[in-house]
N, C-alpha and C. Protein backbone atom coordinates (compact mmCIF):
# COMPACT_ATOMS: atom_id res chain seq x y z
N UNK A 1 56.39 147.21 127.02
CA UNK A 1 57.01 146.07 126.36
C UNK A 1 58.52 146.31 126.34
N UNK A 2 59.17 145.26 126.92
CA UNK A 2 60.77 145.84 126.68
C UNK A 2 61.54 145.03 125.83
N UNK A 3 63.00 145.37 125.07
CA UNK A 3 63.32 144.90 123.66
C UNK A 3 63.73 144.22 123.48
N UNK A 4 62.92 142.97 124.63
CA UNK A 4 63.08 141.60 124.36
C UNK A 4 61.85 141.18 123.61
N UNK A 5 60.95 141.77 123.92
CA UNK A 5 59.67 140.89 123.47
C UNK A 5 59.50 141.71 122.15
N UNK A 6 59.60 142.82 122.10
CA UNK A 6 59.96 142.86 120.78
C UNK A 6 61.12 142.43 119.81
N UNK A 7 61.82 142.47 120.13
CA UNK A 7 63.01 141.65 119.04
C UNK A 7 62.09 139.95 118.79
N UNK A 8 61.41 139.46 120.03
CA UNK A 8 60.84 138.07 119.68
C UNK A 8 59.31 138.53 118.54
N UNK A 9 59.08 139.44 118.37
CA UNK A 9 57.80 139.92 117.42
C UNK A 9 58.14 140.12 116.12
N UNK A 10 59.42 140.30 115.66
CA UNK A 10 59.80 141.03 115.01
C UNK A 10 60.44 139.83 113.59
N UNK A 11 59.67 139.51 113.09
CA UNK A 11 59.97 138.44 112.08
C UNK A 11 60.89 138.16 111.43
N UNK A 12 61.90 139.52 111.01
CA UNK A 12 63.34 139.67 110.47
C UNK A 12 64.54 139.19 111.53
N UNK A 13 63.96 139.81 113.00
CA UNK A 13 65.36 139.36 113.60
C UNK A 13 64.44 137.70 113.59
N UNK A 14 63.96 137.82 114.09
CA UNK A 14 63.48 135.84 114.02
C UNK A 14 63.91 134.93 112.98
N UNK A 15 63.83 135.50 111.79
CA UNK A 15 64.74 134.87 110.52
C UNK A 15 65.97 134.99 111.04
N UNK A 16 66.78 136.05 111.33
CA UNK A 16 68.35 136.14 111.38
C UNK A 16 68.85 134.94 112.19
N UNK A 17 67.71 134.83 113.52
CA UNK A 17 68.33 134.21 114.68
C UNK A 17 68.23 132.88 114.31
N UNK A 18 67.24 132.38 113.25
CA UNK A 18 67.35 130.95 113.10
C UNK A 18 68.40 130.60 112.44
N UNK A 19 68.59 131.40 110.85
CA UNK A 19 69.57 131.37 110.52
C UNK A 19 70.95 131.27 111.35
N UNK A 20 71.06 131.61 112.16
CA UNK A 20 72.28 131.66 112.84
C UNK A 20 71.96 130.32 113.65
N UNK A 21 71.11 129.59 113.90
CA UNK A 21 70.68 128.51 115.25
C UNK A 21 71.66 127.57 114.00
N UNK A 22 70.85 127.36 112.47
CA UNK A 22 71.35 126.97 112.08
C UNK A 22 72.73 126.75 111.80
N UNK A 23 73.11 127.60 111.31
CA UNK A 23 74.21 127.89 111.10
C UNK A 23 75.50 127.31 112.21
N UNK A 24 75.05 127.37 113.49
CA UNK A 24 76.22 126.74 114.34
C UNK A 24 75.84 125.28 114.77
N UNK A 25 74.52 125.16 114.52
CA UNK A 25 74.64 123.28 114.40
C UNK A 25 75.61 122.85 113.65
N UNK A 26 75.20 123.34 111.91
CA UNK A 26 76.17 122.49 110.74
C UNK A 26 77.73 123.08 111.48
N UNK A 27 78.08 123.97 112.01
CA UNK A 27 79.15 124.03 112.33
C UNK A 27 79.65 123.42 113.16
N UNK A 28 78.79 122.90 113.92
CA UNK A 28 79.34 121.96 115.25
C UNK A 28 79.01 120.76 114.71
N UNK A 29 78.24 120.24 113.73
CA UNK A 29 78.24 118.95 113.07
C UNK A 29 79.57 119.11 112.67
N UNK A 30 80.28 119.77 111.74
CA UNK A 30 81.14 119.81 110.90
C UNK A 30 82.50 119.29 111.64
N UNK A 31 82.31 120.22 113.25
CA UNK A 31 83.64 119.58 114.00
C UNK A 31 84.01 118.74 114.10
N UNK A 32 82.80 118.45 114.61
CA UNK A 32 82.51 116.95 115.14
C UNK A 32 82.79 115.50 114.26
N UNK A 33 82.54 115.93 113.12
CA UNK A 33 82.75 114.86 112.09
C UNK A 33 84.26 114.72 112.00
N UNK A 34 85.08 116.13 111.86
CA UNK A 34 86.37 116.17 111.56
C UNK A 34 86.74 115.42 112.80
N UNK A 35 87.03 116.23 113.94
CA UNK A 35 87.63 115.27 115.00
C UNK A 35 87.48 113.62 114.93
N UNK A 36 86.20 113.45 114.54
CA UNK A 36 86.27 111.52 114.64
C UNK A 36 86.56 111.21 113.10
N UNK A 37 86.81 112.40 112.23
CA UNK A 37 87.66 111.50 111.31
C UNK A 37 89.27 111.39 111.38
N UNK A 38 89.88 112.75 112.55
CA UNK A 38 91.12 112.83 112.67
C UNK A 38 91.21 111.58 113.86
N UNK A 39 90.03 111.05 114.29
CA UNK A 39 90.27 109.94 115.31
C UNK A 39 90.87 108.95 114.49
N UNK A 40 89.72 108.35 113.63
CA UNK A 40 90.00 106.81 112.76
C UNK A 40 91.19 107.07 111.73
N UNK A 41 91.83 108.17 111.43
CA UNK A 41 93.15 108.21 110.81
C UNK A 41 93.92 108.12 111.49
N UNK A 42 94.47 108.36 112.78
CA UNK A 42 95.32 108.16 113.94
C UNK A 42 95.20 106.97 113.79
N UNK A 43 94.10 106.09 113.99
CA UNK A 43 94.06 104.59 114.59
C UNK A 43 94.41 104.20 113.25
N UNK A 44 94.08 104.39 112.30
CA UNK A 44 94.66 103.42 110.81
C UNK A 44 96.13 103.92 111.26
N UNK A 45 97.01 105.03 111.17
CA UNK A 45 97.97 105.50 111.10
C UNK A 45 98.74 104.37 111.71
N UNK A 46 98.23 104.41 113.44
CA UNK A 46 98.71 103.48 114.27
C UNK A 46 98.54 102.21 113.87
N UNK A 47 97.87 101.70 113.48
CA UNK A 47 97.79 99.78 112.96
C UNK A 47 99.23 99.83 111.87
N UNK A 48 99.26 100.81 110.93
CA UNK A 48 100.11 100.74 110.12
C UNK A 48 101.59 100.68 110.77
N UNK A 49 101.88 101.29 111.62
CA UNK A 49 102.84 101.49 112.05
C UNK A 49 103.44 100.35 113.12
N UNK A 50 102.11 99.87 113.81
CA UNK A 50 102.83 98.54 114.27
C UNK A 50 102.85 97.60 113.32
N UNK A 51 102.13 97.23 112.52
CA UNK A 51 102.59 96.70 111.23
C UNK A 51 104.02 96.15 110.79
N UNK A 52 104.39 97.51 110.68
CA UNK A 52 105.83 97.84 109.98
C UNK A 52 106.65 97.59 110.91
N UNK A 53 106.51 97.84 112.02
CA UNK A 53 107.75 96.81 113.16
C UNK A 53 107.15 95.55 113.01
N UNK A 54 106.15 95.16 113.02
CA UNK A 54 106.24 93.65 113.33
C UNK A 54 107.07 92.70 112.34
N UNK A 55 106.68 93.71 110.78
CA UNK A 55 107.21 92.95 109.54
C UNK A 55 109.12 92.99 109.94
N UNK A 56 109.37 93.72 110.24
CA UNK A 56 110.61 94.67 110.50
C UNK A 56 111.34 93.07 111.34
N UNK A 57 110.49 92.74 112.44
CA UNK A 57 110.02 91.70 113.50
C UNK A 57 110.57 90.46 112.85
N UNK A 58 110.03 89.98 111.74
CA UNK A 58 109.74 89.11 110.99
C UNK A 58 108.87 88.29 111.53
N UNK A 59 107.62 89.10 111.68
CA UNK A 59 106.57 88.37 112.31
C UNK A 59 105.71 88.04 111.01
N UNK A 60 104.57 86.66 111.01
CA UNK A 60 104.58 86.46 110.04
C UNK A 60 103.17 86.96 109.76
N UNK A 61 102.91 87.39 108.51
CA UNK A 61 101.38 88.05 108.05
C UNK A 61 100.67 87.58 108.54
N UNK A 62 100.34 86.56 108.43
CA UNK A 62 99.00 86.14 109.44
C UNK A 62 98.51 86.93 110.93
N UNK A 63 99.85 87.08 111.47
CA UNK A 63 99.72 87.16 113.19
C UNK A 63 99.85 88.70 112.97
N UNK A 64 100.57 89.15 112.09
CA UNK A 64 100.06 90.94 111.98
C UNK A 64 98.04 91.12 111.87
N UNK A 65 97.94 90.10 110.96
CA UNK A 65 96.66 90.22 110.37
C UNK A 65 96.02 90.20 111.19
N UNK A 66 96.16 89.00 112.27
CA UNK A 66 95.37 88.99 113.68
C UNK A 66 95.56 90.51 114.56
N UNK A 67 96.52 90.85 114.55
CA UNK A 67 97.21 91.87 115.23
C UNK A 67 96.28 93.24 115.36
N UNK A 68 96.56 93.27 114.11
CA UNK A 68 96.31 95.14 113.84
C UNK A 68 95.21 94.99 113.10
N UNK A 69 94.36 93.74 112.21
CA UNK A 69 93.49 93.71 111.57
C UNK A 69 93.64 94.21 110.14
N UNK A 70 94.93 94.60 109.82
CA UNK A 70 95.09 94.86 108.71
C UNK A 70 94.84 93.80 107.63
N UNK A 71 94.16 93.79 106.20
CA UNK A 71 94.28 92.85 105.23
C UNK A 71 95.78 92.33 104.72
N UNK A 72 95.75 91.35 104.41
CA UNK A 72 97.14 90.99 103.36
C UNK A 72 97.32 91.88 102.51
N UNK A 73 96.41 91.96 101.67
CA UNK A 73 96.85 93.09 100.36
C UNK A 73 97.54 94.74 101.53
N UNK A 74 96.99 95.08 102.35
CA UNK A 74 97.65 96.20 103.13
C UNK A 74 98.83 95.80 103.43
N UNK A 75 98.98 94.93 104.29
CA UNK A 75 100.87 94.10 104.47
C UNK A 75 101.72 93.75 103.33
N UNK A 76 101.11 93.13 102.19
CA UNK A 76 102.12 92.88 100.93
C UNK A 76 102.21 94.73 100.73
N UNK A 77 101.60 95.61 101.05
CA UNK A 77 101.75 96.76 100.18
C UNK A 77 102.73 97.86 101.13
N UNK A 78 102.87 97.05 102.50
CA UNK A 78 103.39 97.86 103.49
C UNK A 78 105.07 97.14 103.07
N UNK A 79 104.85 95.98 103.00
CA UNK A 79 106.20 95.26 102.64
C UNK A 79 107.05 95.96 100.92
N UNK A 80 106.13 96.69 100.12
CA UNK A 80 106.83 97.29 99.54
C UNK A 80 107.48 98.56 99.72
N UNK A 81 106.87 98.93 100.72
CA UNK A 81 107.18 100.45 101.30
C UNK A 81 108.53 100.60 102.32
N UNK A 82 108.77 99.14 102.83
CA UNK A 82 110.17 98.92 103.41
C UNK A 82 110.92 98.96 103.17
């Protein structure tokens, strides 16, 4: 028998190794979540920011609204930030 098939017999390392299977899923879930939440903050970041030129623009809320999809209450609140 060589100390492969035993390490697979061996119920302790079999616990360790799941533990660990586990263990780098939730960790690669975990990335994964971050990256596509550092995605949709970029893209809010970015709507905001053309925003603020358009207002800058004197383009009028509505056509931002169409624009970037931002709400009014977000544009009246970007217009205080100018």
């Amino acid at each position: 028998m060589d100390e492969l098939e035993k390490l697979k017999e061996n119920d302790e390392f079999n616990a360790l190794y799941e533990e660990d299977v586990v263990r780098n899923k939730l960790i690669n879930t975990a990335r994964v979540e971050g990256i596509e939440e550092g995605v949709e903050k970029g893209k809010s970041e970015e709507k905001i920011n053309i925003a603020k030129k358009l207002l800058n623009l004197n383009i009028s809320k509505e056509d931002i609204m169409k624009s970037t999809g931002l709400s009014l209450e977000e544009i009246n609140h970007l217009l205080e930030t100018i």
